[in-house]
PDB file of N, CA and C in Angstrom:
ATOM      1  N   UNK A   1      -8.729  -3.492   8.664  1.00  0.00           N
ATOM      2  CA  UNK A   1      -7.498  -3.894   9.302  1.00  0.00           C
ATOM      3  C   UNK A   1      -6.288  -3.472   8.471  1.00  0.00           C
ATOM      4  N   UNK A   2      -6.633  -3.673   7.200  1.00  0.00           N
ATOM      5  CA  UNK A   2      -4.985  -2.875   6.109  1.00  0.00           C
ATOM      6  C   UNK A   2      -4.943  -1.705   6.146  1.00  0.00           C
ATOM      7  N   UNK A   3      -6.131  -0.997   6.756  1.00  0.00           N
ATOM      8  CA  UNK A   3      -5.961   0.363   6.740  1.00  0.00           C
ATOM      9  C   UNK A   3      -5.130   1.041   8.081  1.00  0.00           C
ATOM     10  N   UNK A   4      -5.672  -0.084   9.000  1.00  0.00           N
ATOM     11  CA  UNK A   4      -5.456   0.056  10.158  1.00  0.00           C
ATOM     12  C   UNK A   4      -3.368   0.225  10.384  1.00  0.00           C
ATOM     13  N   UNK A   5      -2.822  -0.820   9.221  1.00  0.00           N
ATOM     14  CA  UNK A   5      -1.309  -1.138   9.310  1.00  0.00           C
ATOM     15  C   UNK A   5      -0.908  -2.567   9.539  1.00  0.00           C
ATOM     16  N   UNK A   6      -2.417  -2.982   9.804  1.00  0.00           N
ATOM     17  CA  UNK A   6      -2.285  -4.844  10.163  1.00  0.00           C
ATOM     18  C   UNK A   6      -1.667  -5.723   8.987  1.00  0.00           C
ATOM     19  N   UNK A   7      -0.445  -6.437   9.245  1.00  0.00           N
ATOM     20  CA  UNK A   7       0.301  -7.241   8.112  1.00  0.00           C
ATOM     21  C   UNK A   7      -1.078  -8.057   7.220  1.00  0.00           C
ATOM     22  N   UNK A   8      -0.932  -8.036   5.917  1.00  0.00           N
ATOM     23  CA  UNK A   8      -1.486  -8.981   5.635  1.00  0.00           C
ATOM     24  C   UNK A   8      -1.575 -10.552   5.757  1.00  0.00           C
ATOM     25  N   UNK A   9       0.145 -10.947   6.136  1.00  0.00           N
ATOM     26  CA  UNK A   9      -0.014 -12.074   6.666  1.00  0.00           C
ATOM     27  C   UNK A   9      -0.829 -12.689   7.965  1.00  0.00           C
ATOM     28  N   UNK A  10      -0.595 -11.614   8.707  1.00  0.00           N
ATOM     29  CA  UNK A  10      -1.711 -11.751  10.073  1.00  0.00           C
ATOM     30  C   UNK A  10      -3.135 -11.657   9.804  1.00  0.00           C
ATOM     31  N   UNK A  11      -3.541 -11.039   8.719  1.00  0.00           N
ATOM     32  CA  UNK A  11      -5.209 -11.163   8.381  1.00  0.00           C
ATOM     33  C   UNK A  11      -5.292 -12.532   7.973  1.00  0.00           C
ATOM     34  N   UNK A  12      -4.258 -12.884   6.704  1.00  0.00           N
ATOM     35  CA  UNK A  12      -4.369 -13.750   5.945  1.00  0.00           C
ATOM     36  C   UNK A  12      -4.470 -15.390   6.983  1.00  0.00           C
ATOM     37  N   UNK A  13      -3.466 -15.243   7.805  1.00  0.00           N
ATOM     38  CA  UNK A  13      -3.912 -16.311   8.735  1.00  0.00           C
ATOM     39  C   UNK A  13      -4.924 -16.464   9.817  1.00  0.00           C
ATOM     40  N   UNK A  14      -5.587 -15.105  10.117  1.00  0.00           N
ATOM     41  CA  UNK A  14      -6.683 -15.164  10.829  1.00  0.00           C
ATOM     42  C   UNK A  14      -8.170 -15.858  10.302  1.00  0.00           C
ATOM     43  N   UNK A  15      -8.114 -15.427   8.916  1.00  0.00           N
ATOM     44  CA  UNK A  15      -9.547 -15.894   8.113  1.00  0.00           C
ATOM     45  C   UNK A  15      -8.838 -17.266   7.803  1.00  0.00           C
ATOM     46  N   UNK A  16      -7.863 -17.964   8.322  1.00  0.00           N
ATOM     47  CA  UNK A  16      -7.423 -19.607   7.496  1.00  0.00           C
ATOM     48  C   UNK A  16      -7.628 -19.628   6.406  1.00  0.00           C
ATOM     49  N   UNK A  17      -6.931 -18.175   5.443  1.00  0.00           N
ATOM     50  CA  UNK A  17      -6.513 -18.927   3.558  1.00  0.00           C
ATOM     51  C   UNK A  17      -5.091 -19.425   3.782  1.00  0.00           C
ATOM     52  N   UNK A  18      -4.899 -20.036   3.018  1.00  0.00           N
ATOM     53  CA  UNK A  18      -3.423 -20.545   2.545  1.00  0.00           C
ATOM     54  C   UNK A  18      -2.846 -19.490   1.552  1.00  0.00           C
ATOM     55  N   UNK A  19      -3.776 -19.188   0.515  1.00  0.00           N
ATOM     56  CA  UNK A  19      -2.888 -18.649  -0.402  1.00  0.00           C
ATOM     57  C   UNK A  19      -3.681 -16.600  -0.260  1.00  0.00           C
ATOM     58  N   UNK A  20      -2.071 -16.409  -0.479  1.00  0.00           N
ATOM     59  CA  UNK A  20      -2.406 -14.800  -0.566  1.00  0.00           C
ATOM     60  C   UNK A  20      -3.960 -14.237  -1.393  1.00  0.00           C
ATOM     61  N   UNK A  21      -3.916 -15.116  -2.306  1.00  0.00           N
ATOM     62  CA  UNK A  21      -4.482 -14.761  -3.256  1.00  0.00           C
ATOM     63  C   UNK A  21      -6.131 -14.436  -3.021  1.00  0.00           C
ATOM     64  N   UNK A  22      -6.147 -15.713  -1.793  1.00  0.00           N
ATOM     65  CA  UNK A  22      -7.522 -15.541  -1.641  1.00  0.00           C
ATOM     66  C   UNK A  22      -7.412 -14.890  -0.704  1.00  0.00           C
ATOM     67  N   UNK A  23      -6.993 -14.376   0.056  1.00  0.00           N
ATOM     68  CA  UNK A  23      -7.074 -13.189   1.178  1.00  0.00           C
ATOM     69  C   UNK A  23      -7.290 -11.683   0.439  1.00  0.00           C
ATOM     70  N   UNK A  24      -6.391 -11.428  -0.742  1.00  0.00           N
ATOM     71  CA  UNK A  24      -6.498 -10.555  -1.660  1.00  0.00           C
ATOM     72  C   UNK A  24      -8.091  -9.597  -2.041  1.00  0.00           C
ATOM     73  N   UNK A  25      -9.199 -11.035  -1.890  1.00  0.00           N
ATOM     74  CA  UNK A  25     -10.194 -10.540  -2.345  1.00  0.00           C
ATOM     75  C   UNK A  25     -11.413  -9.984  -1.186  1.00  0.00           C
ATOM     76  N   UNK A  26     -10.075 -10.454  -0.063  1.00  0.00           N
ATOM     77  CA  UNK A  26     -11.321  -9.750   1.075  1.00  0.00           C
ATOM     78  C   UNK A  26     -10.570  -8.571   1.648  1.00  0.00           C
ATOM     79  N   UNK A  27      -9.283  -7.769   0.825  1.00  0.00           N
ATOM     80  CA  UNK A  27      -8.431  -6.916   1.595  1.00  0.00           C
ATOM     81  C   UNK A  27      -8.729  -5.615   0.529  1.00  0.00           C
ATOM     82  N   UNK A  28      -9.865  -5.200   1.151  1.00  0.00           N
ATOM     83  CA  UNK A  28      -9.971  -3.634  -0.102  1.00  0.00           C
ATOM     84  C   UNK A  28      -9.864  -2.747   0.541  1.00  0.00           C
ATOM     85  N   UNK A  29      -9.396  -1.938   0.063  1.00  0.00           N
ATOM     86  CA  UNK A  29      -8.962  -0.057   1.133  1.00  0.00           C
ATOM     87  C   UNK A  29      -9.461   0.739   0.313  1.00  0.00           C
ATOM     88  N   UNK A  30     -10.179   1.773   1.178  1.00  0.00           N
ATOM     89  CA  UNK A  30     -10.692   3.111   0.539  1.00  0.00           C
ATOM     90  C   UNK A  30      -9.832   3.804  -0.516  1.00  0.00           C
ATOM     91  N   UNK A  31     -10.497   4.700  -1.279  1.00  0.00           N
ATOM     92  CA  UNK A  31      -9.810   5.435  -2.418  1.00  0.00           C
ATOM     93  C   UNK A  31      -8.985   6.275  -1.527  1.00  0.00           C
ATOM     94  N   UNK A  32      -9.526   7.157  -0.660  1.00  0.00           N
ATOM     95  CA  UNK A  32      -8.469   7.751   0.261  1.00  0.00           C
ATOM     96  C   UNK A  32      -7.161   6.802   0.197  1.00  0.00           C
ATOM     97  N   UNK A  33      -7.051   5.919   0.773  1.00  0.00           N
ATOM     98  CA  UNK A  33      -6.237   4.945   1.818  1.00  0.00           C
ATOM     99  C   UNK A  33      -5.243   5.064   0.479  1.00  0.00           C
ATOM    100  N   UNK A  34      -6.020   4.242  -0.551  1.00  0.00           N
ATOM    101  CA  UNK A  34      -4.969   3.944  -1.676  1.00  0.00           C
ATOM    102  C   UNK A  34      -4.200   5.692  -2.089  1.00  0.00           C
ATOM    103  N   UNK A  35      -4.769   6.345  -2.483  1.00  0.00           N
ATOM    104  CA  UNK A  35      -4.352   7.822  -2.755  1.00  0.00           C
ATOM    105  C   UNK A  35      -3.283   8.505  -1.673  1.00  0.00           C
ATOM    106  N   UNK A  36      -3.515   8.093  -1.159  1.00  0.00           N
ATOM    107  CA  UNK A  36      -2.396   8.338   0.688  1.00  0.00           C
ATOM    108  C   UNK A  36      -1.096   7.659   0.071  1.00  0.00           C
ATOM    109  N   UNK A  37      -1.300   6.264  -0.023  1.00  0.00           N
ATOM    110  CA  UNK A  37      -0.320   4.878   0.005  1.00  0.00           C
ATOM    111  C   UNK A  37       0.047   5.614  -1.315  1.00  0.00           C
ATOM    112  N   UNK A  38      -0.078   5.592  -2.076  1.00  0.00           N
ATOM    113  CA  UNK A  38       0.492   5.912  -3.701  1.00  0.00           C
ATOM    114  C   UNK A  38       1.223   7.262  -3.304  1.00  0.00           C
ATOM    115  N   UNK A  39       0.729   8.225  -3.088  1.00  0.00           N
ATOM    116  CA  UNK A  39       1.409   9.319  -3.084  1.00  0.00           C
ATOM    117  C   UNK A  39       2.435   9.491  -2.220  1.00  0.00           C
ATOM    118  N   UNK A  40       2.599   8.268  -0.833  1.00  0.00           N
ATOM    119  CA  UNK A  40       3.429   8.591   0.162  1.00  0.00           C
ATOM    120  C   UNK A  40       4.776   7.616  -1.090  1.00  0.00           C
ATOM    121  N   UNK A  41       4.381   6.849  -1.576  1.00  0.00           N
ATOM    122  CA  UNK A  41       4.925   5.799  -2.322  1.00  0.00           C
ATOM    123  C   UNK A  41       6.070   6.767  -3.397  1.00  0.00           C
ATOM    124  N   UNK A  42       5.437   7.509  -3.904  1.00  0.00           N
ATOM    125  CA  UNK A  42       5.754   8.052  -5.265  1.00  0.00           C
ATOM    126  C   UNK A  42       6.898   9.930  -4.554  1.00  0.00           C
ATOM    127  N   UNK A  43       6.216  10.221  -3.724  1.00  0.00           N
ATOM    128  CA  UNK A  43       6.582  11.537  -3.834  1.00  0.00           C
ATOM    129  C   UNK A  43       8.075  11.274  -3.433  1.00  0.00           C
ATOM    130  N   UNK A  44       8.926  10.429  -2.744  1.00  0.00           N
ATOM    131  CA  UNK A  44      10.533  10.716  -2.667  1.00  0.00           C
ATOM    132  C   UNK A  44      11.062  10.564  -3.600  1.00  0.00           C
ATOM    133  N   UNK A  45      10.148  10.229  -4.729  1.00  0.00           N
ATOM    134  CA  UNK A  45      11.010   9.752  -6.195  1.00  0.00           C
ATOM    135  C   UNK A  45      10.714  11.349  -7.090  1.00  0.00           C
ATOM    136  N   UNK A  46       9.563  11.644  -6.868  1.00  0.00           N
ATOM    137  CA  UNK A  46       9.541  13.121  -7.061  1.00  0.00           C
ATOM    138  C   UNK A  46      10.520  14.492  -6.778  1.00  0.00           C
ATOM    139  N   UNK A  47      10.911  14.524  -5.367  1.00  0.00           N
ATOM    140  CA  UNK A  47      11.673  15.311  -4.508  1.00  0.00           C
ATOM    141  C   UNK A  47      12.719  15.418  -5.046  1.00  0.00           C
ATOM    142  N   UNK A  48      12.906  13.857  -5.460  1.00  0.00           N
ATOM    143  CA  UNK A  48      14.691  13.580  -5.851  1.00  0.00           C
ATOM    144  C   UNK A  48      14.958  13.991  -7.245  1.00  0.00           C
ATOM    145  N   UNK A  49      14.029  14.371  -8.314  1.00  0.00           N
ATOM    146  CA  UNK A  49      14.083  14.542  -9.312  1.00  0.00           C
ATOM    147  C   UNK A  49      15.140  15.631  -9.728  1.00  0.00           C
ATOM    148  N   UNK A  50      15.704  15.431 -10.740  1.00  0.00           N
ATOM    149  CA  UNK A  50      16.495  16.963 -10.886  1.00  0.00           C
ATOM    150  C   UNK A  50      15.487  17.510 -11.745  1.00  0.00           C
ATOM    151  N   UNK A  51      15.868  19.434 -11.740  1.00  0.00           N
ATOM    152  CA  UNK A  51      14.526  20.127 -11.874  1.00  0.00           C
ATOM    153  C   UNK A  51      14.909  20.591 -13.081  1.00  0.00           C
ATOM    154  N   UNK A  52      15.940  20.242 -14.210  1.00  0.00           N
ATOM    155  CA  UNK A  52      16.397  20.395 -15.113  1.00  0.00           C
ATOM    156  C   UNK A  52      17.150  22.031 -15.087  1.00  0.00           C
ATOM    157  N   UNK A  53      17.220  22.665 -14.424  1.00  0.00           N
ATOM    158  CA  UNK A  53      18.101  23.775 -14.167  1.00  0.00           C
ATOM    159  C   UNK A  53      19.118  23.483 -13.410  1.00  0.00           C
ATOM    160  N   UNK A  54      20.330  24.342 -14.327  1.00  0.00           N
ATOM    161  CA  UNK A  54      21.858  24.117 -13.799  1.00  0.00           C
ATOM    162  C   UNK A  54      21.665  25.148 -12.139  1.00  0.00           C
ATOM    163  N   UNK A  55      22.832  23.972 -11.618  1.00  0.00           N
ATOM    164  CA  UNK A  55      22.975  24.298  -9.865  1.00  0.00           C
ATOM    165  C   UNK A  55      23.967  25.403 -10.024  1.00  0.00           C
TER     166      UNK A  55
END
């Protein structure tokens, strides 16, 4: 379902935890998924970098 885009709050209240925490341990995503999420995460901070050569 996290892979899917489903809020964690909506999982988290479907299985009735209260606390994030324990929802945490039933919310694991593939190495893909995470490698996707990180890199979509990271690369506009990349892009934006200056490339150390004068404009």
């Amino acid at each position: 379902m996290t892979e899917n885009g489903i809020d964690r709050r909506f999982i988290q209240q479907q299985v009735g935890h209260e606390c994030d925490s324990s929802t945490a341990v039933y919310t694991h995503v593939s190495d893909d998924f995470m490698n996707t999420a990180l890199s979509n995460a990271l690369n506009p901070a990349f892009d934006e970098a200056p490339t150390g050569k004068d404009r």
